[in-house]
C-alpha atoms as a PDB file:
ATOM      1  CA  UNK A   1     108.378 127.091 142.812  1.00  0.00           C
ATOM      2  CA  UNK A   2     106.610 128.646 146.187  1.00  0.00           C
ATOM      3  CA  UNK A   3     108.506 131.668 148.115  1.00  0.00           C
ATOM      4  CA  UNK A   4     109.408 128.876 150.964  1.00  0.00           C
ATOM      5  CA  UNK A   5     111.326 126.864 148.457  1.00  0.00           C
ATOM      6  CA  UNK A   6     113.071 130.143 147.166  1.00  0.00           C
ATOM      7  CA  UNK A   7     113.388 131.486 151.287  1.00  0.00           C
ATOM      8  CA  UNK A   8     114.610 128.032 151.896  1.00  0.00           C
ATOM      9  CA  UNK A   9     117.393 128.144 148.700  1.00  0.00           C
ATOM     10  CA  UNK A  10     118.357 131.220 148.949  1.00  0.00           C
ATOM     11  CA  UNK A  11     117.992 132.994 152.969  1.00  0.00           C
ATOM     12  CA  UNK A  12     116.456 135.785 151.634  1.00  0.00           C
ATOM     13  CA  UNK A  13     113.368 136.284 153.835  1.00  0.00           C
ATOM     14  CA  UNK A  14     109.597 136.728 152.519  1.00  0.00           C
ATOM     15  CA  UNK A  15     109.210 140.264 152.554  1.00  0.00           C
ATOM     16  CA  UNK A  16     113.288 140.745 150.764  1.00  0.00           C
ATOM     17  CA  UNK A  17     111.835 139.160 148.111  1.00  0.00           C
ATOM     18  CA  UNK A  18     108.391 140.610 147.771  1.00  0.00           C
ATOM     19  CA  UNK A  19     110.684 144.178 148.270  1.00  0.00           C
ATOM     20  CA  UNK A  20     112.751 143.429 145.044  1.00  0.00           C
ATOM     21  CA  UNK A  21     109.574 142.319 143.589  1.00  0.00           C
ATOM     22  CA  UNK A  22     108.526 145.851 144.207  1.00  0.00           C
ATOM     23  CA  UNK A  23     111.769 147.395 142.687  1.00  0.00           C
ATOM     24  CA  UNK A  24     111.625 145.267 139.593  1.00  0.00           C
ATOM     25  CA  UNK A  25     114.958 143.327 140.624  1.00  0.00           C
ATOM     26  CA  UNK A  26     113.068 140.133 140.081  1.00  0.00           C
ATOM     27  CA  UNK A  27     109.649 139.319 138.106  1.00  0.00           C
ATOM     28  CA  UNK A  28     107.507 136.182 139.356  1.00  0.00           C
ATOM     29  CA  UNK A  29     104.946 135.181 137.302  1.00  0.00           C
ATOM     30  CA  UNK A  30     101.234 134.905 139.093  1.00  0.00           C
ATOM     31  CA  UNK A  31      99.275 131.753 139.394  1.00  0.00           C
ATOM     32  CA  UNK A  32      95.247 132.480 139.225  1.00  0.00           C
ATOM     33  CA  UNK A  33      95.255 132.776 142.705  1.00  0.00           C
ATOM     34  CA  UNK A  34      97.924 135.540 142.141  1.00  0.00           C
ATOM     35  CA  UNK A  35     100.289 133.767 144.228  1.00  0.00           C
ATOM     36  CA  UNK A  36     104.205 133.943 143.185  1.00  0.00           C
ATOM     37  CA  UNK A  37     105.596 131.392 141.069  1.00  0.00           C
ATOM     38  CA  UNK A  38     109.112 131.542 140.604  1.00  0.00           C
ATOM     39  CA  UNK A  39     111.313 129.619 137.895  1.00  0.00           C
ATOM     40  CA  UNK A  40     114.764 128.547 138.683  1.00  0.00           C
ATOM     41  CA  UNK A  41     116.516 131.543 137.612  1.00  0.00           C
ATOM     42  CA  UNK A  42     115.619 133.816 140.353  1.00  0.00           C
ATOM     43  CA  UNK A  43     117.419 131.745 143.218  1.00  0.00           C
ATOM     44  CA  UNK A  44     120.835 132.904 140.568  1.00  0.00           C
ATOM     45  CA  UNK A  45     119.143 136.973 140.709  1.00  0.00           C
ATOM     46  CA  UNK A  46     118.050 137.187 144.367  1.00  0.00           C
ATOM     47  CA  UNK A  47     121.626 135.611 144.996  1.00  0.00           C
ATOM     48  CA  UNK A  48     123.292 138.096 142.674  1.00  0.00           C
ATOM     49  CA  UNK A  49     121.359 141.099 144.595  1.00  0.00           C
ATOM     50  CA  UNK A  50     122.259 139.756 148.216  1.00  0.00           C
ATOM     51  CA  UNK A  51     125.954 140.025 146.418  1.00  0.00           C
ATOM     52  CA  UNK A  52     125.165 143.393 145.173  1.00  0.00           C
ATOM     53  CA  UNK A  53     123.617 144.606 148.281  1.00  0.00           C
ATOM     54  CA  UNK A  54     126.813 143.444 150.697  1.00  0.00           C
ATOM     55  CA  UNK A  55     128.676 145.770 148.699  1.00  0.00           C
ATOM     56  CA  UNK A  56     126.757 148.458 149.684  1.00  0.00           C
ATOM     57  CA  UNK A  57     124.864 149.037 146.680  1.00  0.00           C
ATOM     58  CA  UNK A  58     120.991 149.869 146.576  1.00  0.00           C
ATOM     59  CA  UNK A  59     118.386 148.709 145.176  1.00  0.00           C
ATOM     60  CA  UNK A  60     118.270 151.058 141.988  1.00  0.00           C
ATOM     61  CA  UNK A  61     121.882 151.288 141.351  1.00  0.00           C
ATOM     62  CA  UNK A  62     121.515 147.338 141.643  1.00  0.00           C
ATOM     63  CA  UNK A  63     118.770 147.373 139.047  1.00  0.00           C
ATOM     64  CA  UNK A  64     120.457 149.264 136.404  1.00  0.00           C
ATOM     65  CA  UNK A  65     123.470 146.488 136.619  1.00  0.00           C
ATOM     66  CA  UNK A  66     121.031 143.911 136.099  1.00  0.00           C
ATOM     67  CA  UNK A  67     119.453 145.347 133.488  1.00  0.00           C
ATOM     68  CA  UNK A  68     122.033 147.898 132.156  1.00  0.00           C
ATOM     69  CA  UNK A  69     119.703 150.868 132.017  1.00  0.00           C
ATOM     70  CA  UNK A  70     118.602 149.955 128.588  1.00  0.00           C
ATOM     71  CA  UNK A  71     115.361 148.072 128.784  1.00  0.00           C
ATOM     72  CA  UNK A  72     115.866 145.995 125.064  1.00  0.00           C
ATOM     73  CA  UNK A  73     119.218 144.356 126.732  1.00  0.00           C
ATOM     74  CA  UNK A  74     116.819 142.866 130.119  1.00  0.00           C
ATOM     75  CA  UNK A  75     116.592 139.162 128.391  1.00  0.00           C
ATOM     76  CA  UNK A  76     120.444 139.309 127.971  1.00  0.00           C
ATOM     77  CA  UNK A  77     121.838 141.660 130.967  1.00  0.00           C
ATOM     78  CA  UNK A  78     122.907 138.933 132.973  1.00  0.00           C
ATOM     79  CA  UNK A  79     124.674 137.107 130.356  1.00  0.00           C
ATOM     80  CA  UNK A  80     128.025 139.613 130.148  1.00  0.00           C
ATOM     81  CA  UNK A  81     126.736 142.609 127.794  1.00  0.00           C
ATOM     82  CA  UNK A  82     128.791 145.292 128.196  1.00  0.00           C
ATOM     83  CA  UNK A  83     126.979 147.776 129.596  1.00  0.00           C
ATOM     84  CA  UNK A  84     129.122 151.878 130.191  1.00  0.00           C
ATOM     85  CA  UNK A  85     126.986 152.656 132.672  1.00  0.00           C
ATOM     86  CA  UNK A  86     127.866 149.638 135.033  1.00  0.00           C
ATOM     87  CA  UNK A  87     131.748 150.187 134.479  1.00  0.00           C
ATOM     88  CA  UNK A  88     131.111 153.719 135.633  1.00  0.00           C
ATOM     89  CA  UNK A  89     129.034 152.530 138.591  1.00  0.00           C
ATOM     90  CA  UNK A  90     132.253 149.579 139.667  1.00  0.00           C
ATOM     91  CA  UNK A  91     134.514 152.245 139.036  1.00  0.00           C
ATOM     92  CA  UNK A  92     132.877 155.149 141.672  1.00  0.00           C
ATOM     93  CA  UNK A  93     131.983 152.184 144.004  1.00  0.00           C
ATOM     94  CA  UNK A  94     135.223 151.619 144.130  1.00  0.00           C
ATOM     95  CA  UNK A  95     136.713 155.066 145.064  1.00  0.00           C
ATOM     96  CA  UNK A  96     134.208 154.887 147.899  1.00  0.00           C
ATOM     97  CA  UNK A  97     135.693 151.641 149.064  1.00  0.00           C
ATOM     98  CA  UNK A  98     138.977 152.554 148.616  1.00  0.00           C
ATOM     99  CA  UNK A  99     138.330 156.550 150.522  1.00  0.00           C
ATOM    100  CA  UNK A 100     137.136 154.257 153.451  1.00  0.00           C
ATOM    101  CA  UNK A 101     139.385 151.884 153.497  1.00  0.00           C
ATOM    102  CA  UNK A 102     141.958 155.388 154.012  1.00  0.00           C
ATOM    103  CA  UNK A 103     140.076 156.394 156.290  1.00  0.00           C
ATOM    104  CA  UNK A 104     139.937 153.367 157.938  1.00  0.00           C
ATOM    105  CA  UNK A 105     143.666 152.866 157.980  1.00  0.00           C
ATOM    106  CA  UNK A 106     144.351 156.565 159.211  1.00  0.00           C
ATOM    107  CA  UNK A 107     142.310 156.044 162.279  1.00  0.00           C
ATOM    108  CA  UNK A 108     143.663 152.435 162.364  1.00  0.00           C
ATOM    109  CA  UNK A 109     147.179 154.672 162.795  1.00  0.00           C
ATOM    110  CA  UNK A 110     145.813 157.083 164.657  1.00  0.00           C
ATOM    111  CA  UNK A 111     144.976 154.252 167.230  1.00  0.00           C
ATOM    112  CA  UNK A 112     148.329 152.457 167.277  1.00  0.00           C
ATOM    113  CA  UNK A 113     149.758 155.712 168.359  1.00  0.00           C
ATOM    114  CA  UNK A 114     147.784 156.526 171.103  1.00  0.00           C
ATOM    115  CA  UNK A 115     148.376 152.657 172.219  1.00  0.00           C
ATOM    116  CA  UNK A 116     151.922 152.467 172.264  1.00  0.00           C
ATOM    117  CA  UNK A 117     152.167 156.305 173.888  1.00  0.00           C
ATOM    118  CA  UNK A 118     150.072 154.835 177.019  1.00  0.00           C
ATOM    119  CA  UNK A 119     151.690 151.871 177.184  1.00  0.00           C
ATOM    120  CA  UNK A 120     155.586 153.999 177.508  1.00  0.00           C
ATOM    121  CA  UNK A 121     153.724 156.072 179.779  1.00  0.00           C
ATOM    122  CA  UNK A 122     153.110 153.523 181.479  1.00  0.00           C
ATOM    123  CA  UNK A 123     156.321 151.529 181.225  1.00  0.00           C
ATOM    124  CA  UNK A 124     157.420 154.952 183.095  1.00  0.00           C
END
């Protein structure tokens, strides 16, 4: 299939998916014309980066989940291997998450404070 169909299946825009072209995320074969032909799988990848990328994650820490840093395990990463490296990489994403979502909730404290001291003040 054509980039449109893939723009069109997946929201991605043109130059998204020529970028994870770029960083190996995703490998379209070429017609003679060298334009991009894409197979049905990729709509599944580009989806799974978008997913990947709303977490926060870039572009190289997305490619060694998809491919698990060990280039014999490519043709099977997306099919559950196990793969140490991507634990570790869930596991430190999550700390970040969870030190911002503190933070988050301190100034979300913080906040409420400050509200309900103007609004006695007020009440005053």
């Amino acid at each position: 299939m054509k980039i449109g169909k893939v723009i069109k299946m997946t929201g991605a825009s043109a130059r998204s998916i020529r970028h994870y072209e770029d960083k190996g995320l995703i490998k379209p074969a070429r017609q003679n014309n060298n334009y991009r032909e894409f197979d049905e799988k990729v709509i599944e990848s580009i989806q799974t980066i978008q997913l990947y990328l709303g977490l926060g994650l870039n572009t190289e820490q997305i490619k060694d989940i998809l491919f698990c840093k060990f280039p014999e395990q490519q043709e099977h990463a997306d099919k559950g291997v196990y793969c140490e490296e991507l634990l570790h990489l869930y596991e430190a994403k999550l700390s970040e998450i969870n030190s911002q979502l503190n933070s988050l909730n301190d100034a979300k404290s913080s906040l409420v404070e400050k509200i309900n001291y103007m609004l006695e003040q007020k009440e005053e």
